[in-house]
PDB file of N, CA and C in Angstrom:
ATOM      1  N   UNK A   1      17.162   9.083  -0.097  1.00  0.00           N
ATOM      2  CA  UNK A   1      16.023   9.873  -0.544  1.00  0.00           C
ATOM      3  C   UNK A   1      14.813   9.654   0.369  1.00  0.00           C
ATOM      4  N   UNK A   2      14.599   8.468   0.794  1.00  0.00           N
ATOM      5  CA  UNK A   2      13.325   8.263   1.617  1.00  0.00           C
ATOM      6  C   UNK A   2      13.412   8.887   3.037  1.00  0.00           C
ATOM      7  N   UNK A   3      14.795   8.819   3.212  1.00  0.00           N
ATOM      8  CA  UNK A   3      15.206   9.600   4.707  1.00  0.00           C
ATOM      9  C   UNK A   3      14.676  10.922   4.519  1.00  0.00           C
ATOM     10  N   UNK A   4      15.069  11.389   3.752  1.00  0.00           N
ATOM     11  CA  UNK A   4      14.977  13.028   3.202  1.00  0.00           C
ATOM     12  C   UNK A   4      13.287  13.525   3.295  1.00  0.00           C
ATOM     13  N   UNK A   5      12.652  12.215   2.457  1.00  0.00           N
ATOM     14  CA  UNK A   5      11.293  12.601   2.218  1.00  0.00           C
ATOM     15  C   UNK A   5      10.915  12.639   4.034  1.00  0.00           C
ATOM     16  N   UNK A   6      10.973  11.554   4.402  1.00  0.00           N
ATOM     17  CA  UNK A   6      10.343  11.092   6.021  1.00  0.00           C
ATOM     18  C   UNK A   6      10.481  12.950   7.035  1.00  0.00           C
ATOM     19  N   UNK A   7      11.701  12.913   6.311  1.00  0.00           N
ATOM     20  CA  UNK A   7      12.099  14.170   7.503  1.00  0.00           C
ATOM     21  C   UNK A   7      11.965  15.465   7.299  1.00  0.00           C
ATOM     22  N   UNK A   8      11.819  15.494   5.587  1.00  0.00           N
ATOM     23  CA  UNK A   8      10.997  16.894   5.678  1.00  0.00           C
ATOM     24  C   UNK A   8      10.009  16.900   4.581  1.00  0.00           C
ATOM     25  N   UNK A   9       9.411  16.326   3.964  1.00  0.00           N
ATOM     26  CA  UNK A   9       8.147  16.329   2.932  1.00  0.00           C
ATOM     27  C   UNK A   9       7.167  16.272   4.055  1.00  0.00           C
ATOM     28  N   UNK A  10       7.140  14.472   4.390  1.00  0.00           N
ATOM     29  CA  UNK A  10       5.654  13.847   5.345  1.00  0.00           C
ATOM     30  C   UNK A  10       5.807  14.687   6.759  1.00  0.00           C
ATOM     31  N   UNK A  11       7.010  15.270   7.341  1.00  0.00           N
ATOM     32  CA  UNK A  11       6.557  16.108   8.910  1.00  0.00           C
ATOM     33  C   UNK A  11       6.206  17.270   8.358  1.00  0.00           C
ATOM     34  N   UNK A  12       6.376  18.032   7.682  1.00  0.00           N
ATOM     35  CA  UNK A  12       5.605  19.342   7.386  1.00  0.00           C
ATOM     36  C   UNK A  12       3.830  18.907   6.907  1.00  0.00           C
ATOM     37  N   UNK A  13       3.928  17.729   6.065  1.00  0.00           N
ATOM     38  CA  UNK A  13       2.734  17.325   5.520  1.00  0.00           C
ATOM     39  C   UNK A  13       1.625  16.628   6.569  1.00  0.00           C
ATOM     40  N   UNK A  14       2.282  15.961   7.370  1.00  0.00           N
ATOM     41  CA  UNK A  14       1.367  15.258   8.454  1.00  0.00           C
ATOM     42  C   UNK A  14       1.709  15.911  10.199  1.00  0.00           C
ATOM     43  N   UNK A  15       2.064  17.327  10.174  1.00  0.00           N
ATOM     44  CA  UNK A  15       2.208  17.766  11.091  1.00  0.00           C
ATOM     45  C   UNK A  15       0.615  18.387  11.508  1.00  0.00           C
ATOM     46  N   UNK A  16       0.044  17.671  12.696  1.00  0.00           N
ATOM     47  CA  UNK A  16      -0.872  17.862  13.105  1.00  0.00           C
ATOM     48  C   UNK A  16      -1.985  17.333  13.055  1.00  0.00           C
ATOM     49  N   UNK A  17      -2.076  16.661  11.760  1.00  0.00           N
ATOM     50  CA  UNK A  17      -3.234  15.690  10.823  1.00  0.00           C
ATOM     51  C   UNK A  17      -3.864  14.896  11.499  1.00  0.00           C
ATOM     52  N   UNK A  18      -3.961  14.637  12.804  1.00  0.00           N
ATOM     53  CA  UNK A  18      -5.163  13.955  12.967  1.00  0.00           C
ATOM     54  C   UNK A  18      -5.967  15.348  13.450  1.00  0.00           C
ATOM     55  N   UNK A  19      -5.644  16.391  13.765  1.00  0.00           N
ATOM     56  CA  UNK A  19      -6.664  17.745  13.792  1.00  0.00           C
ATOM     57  C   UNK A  19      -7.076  18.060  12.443  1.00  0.00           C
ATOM     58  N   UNK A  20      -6.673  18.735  11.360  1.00  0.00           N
ATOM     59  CA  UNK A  20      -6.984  19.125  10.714  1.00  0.00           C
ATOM     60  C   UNK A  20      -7.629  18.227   9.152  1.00  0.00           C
ATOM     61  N   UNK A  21      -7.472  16.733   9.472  1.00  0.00           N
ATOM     62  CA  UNK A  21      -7.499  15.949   8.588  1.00  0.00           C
ATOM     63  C   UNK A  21      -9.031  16.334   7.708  1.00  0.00           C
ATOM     64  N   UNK A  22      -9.567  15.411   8.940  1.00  0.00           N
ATOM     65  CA  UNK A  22     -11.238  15.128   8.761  1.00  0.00           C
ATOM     66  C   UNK A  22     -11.905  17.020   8.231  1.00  0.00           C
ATOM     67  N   UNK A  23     -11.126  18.215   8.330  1.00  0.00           N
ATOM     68  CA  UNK A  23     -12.178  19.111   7.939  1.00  0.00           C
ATOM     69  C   UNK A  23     -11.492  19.620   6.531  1.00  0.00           C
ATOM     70  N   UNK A  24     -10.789  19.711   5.948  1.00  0.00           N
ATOM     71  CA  UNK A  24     -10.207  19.597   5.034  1.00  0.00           C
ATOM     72  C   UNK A  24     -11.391  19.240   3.652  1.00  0.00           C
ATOM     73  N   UNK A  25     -11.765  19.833   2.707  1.00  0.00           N
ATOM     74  CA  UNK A  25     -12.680  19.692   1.349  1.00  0.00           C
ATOM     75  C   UNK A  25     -11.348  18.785   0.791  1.00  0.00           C
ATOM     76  N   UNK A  26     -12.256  18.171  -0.019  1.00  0.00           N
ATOM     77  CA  UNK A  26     -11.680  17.168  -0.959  1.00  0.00           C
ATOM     78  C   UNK A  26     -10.781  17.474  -1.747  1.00  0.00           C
ATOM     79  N   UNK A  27     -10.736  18.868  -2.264  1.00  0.00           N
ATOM     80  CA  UNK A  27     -10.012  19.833  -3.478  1.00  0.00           C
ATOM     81  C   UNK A  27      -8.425  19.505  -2.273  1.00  0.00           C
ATOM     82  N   UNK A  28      -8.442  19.885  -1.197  1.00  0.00           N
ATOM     83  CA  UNK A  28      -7.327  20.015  -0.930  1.00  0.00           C
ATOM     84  C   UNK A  28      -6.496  18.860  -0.700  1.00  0.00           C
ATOM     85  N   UNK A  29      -7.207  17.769  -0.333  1.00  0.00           N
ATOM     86  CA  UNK A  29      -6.997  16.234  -0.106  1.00  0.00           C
ATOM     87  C   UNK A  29      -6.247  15.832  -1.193  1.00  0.00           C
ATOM     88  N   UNK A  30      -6.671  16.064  -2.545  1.00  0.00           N
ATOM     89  CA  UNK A  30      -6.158  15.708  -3.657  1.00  0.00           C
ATOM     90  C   UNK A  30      -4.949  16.624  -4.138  1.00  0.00           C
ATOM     91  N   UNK A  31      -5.331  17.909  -3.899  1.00  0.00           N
ATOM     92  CA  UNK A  31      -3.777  18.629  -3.993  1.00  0.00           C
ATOM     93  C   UNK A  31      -2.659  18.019  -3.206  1.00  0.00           C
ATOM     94  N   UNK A  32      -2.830  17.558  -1.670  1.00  0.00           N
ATOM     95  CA  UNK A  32      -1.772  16.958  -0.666  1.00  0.00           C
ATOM     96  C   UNK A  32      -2.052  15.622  -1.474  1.00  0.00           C
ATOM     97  N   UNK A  33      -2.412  14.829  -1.702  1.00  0.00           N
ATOM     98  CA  UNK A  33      -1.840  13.451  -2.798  1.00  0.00           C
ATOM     99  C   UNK A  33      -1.474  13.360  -3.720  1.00  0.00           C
ATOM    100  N   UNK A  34      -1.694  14.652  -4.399  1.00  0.00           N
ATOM    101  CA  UNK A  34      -0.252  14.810  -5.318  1.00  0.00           C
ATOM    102  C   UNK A  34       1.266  15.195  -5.105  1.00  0.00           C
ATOM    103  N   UNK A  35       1.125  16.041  -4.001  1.00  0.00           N
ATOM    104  CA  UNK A  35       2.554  15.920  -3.669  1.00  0.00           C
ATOM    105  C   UNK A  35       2.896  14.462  -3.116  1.00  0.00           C
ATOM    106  N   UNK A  36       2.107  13.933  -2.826  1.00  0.00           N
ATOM    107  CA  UNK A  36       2.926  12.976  -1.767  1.00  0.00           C
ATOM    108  C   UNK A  36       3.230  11.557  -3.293  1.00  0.00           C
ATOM    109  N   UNK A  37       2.513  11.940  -3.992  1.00  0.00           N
ATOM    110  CA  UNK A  37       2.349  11.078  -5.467  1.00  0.00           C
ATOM    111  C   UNK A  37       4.061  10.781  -5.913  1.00  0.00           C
ATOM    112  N   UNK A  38       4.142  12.812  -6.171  1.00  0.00           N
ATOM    113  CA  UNK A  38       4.944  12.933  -7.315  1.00  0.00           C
ATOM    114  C   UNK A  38       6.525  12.989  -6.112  1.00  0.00           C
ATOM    115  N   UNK A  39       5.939  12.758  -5.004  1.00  0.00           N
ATOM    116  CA  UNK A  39       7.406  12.615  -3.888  1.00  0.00           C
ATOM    117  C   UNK A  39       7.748  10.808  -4.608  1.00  0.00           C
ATOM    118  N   UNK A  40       6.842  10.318  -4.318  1.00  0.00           N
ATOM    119  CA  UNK A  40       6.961   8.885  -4.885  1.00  0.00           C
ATOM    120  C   UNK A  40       7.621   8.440  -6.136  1.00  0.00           C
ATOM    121  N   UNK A  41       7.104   9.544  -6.509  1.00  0.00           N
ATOM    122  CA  UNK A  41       8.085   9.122  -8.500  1.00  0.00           C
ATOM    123  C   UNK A  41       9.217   9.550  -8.178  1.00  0.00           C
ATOM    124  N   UNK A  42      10.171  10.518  -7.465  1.00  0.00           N
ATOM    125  CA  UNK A  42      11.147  11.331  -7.303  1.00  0.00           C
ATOM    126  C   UNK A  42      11.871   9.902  -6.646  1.00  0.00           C
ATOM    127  N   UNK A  43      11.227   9.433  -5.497  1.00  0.00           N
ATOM    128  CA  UNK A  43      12.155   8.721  -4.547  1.00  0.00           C
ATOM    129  C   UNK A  43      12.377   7.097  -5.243  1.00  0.00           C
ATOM    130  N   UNK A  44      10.867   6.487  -6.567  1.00  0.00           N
ATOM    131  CA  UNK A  44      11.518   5.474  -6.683  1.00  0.00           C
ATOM    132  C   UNK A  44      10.424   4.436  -5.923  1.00  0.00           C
ATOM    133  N   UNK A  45      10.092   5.029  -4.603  1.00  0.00           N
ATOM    134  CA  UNK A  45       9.069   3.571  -4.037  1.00  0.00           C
ATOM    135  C   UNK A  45       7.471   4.245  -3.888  1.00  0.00           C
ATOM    136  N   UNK A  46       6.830   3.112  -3.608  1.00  0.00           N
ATOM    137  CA  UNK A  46       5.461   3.174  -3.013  1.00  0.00           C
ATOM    138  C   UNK A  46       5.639   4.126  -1.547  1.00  0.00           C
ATOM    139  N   UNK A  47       4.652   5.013  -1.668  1.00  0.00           N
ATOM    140  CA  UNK A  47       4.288   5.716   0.053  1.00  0.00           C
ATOM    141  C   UNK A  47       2.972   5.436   0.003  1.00  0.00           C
ATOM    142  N   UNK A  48       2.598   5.552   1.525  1.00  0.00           N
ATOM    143  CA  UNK A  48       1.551   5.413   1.848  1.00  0.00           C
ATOM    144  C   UNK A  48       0.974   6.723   1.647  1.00  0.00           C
ATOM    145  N   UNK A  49      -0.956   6.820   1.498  1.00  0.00           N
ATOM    146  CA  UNK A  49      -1.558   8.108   1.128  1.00  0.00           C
ATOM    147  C   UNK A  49      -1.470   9.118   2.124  1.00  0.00           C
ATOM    148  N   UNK A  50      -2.267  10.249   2.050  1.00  0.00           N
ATOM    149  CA  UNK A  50      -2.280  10.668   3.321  1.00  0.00           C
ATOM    150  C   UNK A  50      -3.563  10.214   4.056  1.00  0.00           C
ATOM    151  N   UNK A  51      -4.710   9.113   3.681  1.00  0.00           N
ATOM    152  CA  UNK A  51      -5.563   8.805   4.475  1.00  0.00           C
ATOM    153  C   UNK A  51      -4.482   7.844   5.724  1.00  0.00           C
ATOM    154  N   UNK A  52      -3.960   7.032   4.857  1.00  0.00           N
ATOM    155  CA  UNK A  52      -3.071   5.985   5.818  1.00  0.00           C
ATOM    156  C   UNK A  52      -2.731   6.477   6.798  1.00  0.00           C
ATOM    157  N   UNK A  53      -1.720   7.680   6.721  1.00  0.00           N
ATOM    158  CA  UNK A  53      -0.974   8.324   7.810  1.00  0.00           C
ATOM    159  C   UNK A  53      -1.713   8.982   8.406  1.00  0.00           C
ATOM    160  N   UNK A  54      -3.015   9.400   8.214  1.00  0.00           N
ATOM    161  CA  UNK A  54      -3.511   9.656   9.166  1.00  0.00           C
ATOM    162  C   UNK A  54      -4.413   8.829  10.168  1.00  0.00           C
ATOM    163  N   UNK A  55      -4.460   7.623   9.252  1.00  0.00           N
ATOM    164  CA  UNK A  55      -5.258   6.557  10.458  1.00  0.00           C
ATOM    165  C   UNK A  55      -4.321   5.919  11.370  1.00  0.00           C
ATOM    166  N   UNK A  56      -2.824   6.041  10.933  1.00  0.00           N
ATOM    167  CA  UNK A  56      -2.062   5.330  11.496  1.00  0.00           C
ATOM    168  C   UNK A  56      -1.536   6.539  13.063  1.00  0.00           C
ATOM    169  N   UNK A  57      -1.499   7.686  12.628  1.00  0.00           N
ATOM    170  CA  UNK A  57      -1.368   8.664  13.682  1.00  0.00           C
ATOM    171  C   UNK A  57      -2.543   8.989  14.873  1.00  0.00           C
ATOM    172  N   UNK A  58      -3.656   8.717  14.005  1.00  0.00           N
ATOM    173  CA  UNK A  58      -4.948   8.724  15.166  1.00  0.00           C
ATOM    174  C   UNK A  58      -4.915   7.585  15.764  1.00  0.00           C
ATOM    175  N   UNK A  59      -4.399   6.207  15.359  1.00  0.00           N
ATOM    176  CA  UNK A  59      -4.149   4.935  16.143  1.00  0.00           C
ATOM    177  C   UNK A  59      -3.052   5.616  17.207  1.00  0.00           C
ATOM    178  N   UNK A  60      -1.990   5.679  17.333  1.00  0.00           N
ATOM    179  CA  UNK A  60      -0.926   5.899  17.995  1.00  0.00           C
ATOM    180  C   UNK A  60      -1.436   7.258  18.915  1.00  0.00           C
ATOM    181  N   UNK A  61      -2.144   7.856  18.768  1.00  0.00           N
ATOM    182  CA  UNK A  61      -2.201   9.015  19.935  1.00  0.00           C
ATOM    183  C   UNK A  61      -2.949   8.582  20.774  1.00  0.00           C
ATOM    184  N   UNK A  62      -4.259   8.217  19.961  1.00  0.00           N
ATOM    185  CA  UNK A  62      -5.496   7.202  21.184  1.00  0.00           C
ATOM    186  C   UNK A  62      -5.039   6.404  21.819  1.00  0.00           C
ATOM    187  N   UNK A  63      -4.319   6.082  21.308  1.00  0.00           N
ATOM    188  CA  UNK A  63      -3.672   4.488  21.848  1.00  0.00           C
ATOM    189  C   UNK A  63      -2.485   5.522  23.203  1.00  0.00           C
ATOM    190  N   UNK A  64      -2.008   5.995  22.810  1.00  0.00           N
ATOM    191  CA  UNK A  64      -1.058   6.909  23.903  1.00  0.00           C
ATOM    192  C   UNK A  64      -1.566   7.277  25.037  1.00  0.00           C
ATOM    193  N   UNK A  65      -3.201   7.903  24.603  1.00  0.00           N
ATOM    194  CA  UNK A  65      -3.795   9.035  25.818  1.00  0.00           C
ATOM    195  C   UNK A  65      -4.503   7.532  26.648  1.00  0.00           C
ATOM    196  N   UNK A  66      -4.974   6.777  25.419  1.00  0.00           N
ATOM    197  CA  UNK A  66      -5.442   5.677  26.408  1.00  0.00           C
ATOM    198  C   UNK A  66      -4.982   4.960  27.885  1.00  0.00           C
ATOM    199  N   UNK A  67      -3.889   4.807  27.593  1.00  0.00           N
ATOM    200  CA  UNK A  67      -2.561   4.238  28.207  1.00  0.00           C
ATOM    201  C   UNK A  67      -2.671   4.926  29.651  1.00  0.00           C
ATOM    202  N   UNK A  68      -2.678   6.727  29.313  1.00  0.00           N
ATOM    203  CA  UNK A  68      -1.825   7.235  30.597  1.00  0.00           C
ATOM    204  C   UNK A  68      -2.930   7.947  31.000  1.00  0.00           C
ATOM    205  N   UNK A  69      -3.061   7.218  32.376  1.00  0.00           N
ATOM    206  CA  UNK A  69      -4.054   7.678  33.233  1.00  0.00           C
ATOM    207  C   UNK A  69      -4.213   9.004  33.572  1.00  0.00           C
ATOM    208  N   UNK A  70      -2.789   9.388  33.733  1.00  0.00           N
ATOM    209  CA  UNK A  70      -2.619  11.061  33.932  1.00  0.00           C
ATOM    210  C   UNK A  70      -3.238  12.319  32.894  1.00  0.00           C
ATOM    211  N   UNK A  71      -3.196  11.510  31.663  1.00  0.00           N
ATOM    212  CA  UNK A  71      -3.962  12.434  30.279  1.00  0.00           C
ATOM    213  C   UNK A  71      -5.093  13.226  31.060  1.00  0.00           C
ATOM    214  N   UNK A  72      -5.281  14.124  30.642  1.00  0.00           N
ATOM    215  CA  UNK A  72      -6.801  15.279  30.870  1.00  0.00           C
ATOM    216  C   UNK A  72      -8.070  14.334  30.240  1.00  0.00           C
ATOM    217  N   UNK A  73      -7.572  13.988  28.755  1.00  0.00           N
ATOM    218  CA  UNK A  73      -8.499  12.797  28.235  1.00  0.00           C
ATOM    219  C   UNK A  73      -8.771  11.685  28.612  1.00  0.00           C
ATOM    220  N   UNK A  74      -8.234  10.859  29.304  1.00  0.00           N
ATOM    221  CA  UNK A  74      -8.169   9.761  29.260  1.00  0.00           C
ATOM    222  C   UNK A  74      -9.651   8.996  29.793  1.00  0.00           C
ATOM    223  N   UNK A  75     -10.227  10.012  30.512  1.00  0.00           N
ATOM    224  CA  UNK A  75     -11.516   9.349  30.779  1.00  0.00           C
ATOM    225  C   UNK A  75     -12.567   9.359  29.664  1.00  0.00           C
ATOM    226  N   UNK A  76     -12.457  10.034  28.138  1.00  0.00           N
ATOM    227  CA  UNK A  76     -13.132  10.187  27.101  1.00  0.00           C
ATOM    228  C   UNK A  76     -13.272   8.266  26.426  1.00  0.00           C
ATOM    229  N   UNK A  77     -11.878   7.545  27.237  1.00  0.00           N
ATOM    230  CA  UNK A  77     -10.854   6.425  26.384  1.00  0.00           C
ATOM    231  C   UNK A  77     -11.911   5.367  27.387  1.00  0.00           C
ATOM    232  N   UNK A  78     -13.267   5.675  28.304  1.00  0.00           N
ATOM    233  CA  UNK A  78     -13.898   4.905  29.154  1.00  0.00           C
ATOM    234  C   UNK A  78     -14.311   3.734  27.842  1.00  0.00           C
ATOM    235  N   UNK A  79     -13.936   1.796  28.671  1.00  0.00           N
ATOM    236  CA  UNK A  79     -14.681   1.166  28.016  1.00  0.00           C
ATOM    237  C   UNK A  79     -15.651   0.673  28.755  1.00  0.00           C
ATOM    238  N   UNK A  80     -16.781  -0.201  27.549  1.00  0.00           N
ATOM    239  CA  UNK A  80     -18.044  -0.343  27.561  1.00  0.00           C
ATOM    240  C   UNK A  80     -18.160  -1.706  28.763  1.00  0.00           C
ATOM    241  N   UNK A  81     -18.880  -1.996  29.403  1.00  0.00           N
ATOM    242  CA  UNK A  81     -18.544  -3.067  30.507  1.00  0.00           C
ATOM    243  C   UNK A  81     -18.251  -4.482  29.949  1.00  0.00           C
ATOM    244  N   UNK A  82     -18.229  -5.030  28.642  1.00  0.00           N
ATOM    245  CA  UNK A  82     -17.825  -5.876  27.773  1.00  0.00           C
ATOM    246  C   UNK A  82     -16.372  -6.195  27.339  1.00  0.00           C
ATOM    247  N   UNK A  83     -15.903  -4.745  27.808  1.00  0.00           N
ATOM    248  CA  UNK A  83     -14.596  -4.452  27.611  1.00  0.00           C
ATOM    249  C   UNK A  83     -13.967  -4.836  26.435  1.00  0.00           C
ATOM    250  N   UNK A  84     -14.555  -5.042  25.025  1.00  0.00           N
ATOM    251  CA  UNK A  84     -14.320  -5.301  23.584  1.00  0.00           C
ATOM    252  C   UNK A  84     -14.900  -3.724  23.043  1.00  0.00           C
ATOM    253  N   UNK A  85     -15.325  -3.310  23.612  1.00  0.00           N
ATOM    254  CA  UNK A  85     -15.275  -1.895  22.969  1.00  0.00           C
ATOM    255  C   UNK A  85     -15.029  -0.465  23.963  1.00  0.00           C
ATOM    256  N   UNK A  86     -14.882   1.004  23.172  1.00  0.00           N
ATOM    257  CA  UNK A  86     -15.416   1.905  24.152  1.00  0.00           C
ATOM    258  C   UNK A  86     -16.707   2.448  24.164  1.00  0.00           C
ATOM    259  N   UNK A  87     -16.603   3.302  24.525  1.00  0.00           N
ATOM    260  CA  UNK A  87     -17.893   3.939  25.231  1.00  0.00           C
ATOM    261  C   UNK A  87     -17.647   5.279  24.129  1.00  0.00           C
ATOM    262  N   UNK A  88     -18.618   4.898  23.171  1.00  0.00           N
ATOM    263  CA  UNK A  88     -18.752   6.410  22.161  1.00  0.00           C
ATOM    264  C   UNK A  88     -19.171   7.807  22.919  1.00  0.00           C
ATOM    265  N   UNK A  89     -18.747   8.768  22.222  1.00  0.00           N
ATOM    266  CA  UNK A  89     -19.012  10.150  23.006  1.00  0.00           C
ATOM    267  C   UNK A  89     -19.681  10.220  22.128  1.00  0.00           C
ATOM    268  N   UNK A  90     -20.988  11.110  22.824  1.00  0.00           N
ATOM    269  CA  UNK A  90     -22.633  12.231  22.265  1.00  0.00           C
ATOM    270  C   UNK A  90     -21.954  13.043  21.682  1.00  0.00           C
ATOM    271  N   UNK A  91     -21.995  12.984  20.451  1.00  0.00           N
ATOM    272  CA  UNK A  91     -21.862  14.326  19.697  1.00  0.00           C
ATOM    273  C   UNK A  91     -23.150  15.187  19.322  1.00  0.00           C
ATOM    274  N   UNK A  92     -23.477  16.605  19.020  1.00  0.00           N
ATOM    275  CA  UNK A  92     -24.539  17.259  19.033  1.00  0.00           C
ATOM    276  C   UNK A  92     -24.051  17.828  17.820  1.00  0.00           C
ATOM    277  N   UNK A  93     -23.324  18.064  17.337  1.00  0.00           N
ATOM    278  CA  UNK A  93     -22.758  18.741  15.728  1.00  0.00           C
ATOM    279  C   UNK A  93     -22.188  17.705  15.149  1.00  0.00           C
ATOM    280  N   UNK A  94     -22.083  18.133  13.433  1.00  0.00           N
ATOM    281  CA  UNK A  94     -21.251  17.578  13.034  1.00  0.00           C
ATOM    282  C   UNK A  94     -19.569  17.614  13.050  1.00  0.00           C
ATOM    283  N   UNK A  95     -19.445  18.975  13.641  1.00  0.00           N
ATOM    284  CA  UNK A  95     -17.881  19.661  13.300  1.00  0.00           C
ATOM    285  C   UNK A  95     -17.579  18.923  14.740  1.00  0.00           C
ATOM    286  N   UNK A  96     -18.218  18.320  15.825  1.00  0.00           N
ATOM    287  CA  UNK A  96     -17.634  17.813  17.228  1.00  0.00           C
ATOM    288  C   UNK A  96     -17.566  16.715  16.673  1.00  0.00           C
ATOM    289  N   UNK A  97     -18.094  15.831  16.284  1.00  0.00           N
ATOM    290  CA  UNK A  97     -18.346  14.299  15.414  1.00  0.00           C
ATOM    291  C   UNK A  97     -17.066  13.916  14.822  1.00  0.00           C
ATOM    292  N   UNK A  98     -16.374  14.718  13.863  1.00  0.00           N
ATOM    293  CA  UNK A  98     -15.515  14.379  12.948  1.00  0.00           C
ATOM    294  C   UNK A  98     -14.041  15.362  13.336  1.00  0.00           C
ATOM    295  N   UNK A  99     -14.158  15.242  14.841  1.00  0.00           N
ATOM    296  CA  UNK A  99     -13.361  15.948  15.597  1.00  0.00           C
ATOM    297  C   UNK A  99     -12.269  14.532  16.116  1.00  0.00           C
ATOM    298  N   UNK A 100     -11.064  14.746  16.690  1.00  0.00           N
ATOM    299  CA  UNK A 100     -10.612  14.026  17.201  1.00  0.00           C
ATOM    300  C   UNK A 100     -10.626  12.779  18.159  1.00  0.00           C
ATOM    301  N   UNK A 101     -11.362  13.479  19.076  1.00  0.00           N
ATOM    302  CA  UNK A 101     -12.021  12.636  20.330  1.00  0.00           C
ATOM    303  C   UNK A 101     -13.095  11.471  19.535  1.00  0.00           C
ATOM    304  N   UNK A 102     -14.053  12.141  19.008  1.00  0.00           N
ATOM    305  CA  UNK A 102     -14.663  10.945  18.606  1.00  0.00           C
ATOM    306  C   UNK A 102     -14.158   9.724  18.075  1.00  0.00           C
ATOM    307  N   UNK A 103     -13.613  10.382  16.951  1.00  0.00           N
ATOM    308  CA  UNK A 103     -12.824   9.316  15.750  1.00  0.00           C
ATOM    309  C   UNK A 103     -11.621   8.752  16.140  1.00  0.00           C
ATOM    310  N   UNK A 104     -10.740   9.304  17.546  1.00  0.00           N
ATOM    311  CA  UNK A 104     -10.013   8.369  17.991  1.00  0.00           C
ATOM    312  C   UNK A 104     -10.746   6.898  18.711  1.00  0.00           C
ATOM    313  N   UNK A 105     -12.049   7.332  19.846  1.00  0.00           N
ATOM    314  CA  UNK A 105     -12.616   6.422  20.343  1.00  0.00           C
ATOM    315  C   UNK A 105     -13.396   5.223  19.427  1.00  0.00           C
ATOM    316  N   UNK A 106     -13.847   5.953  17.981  1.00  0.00           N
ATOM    317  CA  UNK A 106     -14.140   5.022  17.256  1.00  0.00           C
ATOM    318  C   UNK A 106     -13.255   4.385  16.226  1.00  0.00           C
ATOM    319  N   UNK A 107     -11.997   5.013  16.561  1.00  0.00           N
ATOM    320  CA  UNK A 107     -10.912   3.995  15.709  1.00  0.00           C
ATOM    321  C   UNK A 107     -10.183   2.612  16.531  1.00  0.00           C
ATOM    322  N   UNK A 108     -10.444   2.932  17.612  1.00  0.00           N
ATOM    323  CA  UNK A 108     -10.051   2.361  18.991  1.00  0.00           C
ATOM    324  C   UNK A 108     -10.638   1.270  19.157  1.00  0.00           C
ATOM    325  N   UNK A 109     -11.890   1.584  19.048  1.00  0.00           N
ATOM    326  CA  UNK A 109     -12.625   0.391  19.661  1.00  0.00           C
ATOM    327  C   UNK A 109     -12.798  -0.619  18.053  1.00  0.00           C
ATOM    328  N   UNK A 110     -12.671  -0.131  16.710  1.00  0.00           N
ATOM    329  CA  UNK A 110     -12.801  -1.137  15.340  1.00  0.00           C
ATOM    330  C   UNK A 110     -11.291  -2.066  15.684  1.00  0.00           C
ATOM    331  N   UNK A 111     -10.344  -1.590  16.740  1.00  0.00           N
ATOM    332  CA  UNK A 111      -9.305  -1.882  16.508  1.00  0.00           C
ATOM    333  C   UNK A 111      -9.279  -3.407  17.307  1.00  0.00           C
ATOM    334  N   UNK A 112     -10.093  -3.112  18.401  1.00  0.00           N
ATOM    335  CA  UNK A 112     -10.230  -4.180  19.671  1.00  0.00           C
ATOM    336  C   UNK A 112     -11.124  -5.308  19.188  1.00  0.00           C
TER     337      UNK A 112
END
């Protein structure tokens, strides 16, 4: 059953989610944690929410683009000359702020 859920509940459910996470109203947040709730009663164990999976997916991509020099991004992944953190990007909106780029660099650097 957990195979089942992994491979088609959470990839349809967390397909894309570190884009679309952060703009998402609350109404819908709670509709997607109920499915992922009542997947839980069906299968028997604890899952993680969908905040989890999505902090755990914005870890793993930053962490990816960081890595490879070749990324288009990777110079966004610049650290601070302390080298315990990065180098935050200027945001001028809120909708750029709670955009990817930022919130990977600032998940990045809480991580270091």
């Amino acid at each position: 059953m957990l195979n089942f859920y992994r491979a088609v509940i959470e990839s349809v459910l967390v397909f894309s989610v570190t884009v679309w996470f952060k703009s998402i109203i609350q109404k819908e947040t709670l509709r997607l944690n109920r499915v992922m709730k009542t997947a839980s009663r069906i299968i028997g164990r604890d899952l993680p929410s969908l905040e989890i999976l999505y902090q755990q997916r914005l870890l793993e991509r930053a962490t990816l683009i960081s890595q490879d020099s070749s990324h288009p991004a990777h110079n966004l992944f610049e650290p601070l000359p302390s080298s315990r953190r990065l180098r935050s990007t200027k945001t001028t909106t809120s909708r750029f702020s709670t955009s990817f780029f930022p919130l990977a660099v600032q998940a990045l650097s809480k991580q270091k």
